[in-house]
PDB file of N, CA and C in Angstrom:
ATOM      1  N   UNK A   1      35.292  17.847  27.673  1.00  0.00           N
ATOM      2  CA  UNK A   1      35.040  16.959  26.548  1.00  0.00           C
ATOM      3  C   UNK A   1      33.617  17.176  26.044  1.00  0.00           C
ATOM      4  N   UNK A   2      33.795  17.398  24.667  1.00  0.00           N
ATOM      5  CA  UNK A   2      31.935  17.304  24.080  1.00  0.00           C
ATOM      6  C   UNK A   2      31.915  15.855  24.027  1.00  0.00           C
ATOM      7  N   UNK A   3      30.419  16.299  24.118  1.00  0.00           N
ATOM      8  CA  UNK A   3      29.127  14.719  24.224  1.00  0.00           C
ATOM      9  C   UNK A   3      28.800  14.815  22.546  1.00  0.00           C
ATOM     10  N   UNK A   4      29.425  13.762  21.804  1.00  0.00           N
ATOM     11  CA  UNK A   4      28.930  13.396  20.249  1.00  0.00           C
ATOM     12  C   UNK A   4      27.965  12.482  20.410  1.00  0.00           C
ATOM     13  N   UNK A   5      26.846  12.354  19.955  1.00  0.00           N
ATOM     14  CA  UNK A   5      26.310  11.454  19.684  1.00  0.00           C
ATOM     15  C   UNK A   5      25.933  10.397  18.626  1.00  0.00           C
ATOM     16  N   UNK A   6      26.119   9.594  17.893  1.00  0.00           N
ATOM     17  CA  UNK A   6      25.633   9.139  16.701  1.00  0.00           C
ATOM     18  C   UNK A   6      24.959   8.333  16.956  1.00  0.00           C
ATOM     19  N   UNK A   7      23.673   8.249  16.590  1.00  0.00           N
ATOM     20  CA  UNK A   7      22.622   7.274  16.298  1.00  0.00           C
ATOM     21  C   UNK A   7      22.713   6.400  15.182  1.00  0.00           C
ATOM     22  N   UNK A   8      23.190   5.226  15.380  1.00  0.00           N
ATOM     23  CA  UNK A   8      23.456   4.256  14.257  1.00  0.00           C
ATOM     24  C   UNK A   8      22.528   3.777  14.116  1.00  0.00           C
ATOM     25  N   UNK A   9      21.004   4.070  14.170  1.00  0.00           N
ATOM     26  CA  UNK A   9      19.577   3.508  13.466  1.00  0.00           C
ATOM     27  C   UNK A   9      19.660   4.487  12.403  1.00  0.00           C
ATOM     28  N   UNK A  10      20.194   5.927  12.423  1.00  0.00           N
ATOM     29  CA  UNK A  10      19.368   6.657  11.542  1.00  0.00           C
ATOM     30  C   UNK A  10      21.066   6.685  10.590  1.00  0.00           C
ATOM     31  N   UNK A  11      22.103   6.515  10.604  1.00  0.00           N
ATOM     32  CA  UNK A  11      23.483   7.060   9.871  1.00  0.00           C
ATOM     33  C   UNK A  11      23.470   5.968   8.792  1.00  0.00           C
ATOM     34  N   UNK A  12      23.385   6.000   7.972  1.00  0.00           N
ATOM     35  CA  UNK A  12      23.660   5.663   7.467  1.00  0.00           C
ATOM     36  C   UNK A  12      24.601   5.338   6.582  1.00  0.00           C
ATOM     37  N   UNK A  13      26.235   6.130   6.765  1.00  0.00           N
ATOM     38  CA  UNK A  13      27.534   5.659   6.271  1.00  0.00           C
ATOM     39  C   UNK A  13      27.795   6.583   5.260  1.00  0.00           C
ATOM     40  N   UNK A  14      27.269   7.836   5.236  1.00  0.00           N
ATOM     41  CA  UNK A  14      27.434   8.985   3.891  1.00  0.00           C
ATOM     42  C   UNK A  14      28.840   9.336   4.411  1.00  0.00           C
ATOM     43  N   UNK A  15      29.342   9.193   5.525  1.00  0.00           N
ATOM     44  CA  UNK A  15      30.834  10.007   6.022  1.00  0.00           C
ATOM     45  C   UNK A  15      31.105  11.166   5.303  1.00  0.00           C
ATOM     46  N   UNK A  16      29.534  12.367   5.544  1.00  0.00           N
ATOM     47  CA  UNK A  16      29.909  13.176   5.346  1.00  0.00           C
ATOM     48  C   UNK A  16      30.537  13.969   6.750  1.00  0.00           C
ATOM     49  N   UNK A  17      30.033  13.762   7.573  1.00  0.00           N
ATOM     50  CA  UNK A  17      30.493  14.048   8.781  1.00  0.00           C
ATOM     51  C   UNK A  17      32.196  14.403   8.813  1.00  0.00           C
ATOM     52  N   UNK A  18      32.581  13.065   8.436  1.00  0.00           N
ATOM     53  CA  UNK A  18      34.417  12.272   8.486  1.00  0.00           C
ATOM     54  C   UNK A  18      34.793  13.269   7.370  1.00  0.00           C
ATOM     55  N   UNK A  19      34.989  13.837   6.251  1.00  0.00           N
ATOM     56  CA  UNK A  19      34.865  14.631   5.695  1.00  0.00           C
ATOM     57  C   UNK A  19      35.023  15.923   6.171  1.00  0.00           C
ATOM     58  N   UNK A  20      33.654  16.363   6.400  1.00  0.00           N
ATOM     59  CA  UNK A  20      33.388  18.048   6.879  1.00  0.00           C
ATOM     60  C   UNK A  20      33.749  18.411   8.361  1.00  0.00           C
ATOM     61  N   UNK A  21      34.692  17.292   9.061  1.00  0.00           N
ATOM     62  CA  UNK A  21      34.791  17.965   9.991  1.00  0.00           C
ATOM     63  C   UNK A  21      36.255  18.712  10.154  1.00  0.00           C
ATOM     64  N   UNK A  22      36.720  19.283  11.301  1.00  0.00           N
ATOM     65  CA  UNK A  22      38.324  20.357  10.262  1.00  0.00           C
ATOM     66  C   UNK A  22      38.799  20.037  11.612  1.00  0.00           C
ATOM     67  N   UNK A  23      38.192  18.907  12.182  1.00  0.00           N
ATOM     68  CA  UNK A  23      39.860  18.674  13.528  1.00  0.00           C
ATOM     69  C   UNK A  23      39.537  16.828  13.562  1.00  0.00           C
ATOM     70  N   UNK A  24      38.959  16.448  12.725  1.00  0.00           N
ATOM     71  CA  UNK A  24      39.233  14.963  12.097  1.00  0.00           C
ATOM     72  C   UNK A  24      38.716  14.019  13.727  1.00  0.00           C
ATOM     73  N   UNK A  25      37.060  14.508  14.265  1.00  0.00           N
ATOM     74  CA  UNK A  25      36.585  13.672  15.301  1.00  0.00           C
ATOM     75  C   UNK A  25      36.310  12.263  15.406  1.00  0.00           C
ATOM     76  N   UNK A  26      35.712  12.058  13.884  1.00  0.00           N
ATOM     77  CA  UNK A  26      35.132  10.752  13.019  1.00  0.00           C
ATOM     78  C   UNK A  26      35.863   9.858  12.455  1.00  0.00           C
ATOM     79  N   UNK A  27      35.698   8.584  12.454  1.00  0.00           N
ATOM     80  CA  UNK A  27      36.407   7.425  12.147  1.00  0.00           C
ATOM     81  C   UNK A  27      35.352   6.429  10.902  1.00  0.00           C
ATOM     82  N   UNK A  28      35.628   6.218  10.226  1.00  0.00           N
ATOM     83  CA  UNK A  28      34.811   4.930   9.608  1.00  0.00           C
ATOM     84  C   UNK A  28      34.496   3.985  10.693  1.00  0.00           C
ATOM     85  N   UNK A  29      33.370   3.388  11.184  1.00  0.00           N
ATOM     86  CA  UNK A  29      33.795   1.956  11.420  1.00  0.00           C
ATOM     87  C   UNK A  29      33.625   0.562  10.931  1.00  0.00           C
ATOM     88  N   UNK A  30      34.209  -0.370  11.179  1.00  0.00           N
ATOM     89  CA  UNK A  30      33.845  -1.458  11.408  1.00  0.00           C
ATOM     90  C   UNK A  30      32.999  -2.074  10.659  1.00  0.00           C
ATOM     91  N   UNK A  31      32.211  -2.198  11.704  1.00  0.00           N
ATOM     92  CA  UNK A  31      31.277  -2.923  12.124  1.00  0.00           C
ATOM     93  C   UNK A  31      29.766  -2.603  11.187  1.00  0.00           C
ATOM     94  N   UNK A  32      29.421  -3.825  10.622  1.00  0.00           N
ATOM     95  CA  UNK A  32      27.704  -3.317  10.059  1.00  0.00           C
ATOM     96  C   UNK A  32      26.870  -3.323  10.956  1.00  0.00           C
ATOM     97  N   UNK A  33      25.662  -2.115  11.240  1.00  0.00           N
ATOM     98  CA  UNK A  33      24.628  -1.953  11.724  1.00  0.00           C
ATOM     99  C   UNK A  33      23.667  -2.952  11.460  1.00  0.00           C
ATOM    100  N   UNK A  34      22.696  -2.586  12.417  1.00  0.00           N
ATOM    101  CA  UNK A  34      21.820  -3.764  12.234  1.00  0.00           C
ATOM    102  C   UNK A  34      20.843  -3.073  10.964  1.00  0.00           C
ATOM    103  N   UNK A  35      20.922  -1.884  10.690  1.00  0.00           N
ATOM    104  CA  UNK A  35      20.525  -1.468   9.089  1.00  0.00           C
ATOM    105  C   UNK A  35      21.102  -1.570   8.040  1.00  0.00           C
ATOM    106  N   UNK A  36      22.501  -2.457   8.051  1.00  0.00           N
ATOM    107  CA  UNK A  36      23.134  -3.158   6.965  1.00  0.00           C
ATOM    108  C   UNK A  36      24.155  -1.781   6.642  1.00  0.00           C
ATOM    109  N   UNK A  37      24.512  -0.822   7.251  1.00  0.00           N
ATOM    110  CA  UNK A  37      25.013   0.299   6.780  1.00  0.00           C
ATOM    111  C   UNK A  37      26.480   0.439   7.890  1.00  0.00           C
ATOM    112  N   UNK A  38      27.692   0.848   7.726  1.00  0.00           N
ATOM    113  CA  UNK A  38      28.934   0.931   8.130  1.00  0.00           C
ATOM    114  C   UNK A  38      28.741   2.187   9.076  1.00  0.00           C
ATOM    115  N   UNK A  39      28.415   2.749   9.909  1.00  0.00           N
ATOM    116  CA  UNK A  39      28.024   3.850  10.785  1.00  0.00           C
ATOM    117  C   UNK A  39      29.501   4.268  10.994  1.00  0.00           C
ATOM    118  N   UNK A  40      29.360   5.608  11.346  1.00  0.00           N
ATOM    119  CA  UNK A  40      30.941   6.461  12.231  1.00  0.00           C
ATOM    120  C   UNK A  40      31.112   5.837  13.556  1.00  0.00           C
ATOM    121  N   UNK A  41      32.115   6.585  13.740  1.00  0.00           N
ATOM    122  CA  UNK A  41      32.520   6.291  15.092  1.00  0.00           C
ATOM    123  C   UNK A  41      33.152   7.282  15.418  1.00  0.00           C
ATOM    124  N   UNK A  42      32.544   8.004  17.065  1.00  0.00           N
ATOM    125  CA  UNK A  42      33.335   9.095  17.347  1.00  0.00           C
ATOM    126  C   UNK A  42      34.827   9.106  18.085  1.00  0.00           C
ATOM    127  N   UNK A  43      35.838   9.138  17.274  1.00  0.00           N
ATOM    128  CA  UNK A  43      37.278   8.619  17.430  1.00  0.00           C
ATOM    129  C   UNK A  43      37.645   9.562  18.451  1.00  0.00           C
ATOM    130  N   UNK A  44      37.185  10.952  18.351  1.00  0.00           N
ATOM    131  CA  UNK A  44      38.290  11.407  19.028  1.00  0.00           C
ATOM    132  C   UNK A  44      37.577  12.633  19.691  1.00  0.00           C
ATOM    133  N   UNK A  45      36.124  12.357  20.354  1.00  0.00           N
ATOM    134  CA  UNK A  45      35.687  13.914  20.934  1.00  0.00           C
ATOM    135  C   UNK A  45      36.445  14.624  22.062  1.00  0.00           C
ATOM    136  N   UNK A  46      37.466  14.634  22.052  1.00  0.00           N
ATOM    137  CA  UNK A  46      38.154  15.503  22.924  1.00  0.00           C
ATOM    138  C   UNK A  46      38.480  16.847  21.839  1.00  0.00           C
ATOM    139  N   UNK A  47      38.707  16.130  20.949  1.00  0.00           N
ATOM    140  CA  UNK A  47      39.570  17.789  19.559  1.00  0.00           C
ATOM    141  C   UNK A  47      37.747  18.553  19.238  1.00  0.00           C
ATOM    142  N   UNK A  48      37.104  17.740  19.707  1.00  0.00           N
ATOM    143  CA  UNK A  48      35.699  19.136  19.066  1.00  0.00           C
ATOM    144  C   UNK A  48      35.602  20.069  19.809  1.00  0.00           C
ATOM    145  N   UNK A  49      35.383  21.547  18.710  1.00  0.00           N
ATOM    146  CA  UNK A  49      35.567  22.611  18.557  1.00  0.00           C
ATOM    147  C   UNK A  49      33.917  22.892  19.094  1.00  0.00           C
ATOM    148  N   UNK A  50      33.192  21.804  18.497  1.00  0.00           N
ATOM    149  CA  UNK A  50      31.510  22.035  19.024  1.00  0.00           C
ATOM    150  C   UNK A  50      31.288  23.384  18.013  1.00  0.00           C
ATOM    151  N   UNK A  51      32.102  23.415  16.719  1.00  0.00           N
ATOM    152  CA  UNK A  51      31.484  23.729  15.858  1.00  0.00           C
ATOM    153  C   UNK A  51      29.842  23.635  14.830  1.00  0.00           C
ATOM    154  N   UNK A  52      29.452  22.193  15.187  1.00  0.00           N
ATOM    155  CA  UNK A  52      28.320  21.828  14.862  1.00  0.00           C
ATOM    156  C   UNK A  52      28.190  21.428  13.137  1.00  0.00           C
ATOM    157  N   UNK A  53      29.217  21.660  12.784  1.00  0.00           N
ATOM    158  CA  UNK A  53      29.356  21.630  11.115  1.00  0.00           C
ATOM    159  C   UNK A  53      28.737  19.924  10.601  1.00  0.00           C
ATOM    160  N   UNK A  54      29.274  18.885  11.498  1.00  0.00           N
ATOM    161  CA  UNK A  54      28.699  17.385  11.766  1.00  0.00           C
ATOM    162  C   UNK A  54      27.055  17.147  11.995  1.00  0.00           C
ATOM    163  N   UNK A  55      26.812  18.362  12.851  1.00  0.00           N
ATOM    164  CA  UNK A  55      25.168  18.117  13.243  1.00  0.00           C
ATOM    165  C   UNK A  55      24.348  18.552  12.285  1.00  0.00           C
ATOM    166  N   UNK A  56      25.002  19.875  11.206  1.00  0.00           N
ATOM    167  CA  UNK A  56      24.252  20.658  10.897  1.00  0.00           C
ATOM    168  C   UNK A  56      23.813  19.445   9.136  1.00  0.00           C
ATOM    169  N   UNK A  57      25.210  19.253   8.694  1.00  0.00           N
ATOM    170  CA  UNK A  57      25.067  18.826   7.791  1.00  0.00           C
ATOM    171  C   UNK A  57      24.964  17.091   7.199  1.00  0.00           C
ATOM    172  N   UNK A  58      24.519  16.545   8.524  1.00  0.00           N
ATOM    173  CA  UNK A  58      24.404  15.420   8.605  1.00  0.00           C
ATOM    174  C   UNK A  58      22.857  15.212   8.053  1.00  0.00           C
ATOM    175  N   UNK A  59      22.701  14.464   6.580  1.00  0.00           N
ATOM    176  CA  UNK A  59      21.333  14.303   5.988  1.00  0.00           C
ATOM    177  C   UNK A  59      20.582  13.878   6.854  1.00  0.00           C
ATOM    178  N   UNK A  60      20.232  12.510   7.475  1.00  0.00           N
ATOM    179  CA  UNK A  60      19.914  12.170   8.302  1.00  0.00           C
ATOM    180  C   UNK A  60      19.334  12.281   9.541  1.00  0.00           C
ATOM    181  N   UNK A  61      20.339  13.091   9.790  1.00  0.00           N
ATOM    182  CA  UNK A  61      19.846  13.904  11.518  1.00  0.00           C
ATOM    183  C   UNK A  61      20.468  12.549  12.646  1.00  0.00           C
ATOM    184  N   UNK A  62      21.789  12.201  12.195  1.00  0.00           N
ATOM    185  CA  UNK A  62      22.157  11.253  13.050  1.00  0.00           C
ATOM    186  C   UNK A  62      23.187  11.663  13.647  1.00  0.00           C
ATOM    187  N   UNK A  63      23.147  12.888  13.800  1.00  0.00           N
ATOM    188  CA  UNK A  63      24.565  13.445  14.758  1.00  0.00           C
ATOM    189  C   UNK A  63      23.764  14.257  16.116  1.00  0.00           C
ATOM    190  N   UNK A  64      24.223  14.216  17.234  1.00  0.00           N
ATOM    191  CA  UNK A  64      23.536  15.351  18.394  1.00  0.00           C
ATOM    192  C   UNK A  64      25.026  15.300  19.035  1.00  0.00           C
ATOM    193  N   UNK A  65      25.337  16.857  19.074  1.00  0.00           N
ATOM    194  CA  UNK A  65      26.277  17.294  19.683  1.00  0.00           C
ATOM    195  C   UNK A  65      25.580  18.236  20.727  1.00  0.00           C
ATOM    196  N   UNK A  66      26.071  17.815  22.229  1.00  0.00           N
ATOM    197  CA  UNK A  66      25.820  18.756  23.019  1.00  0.00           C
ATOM    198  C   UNK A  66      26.726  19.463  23.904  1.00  0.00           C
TER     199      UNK A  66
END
């Protein structure tokens, strides 16, 4: 299993992640941050490819895949 990380101080809810990823890891969630912003949620890191396409193109810098 990959280790996703999302830092919900820095995500701010662009779901570009949920989007650009091509085995569908990311979920909307919920829940508002305590930065008023709807953060991801990593639904399903068992299907990552550990492509990095999430880390790379995440504005922010709120993804760490290791």
């Amino acid at each position: 299993m990959r280790n996703i990380e999302i830092n919900n101080t820095l995500c701010k809810g662009c779901y570009i992640c949920v989007e650009i990823c091509p085995v569908n890891v990311f979920e909307k969630e919920g829940d508002v941050s305590e930065t008023g912003f709807v953060p991801v949620l990593v639904k399903h890191p068992d299907k990552c490819t550990r492509c990095m396409l999430c880390e790379l193109q995440c504005p922010d810098m709120a993804i760490t895949v290791k």
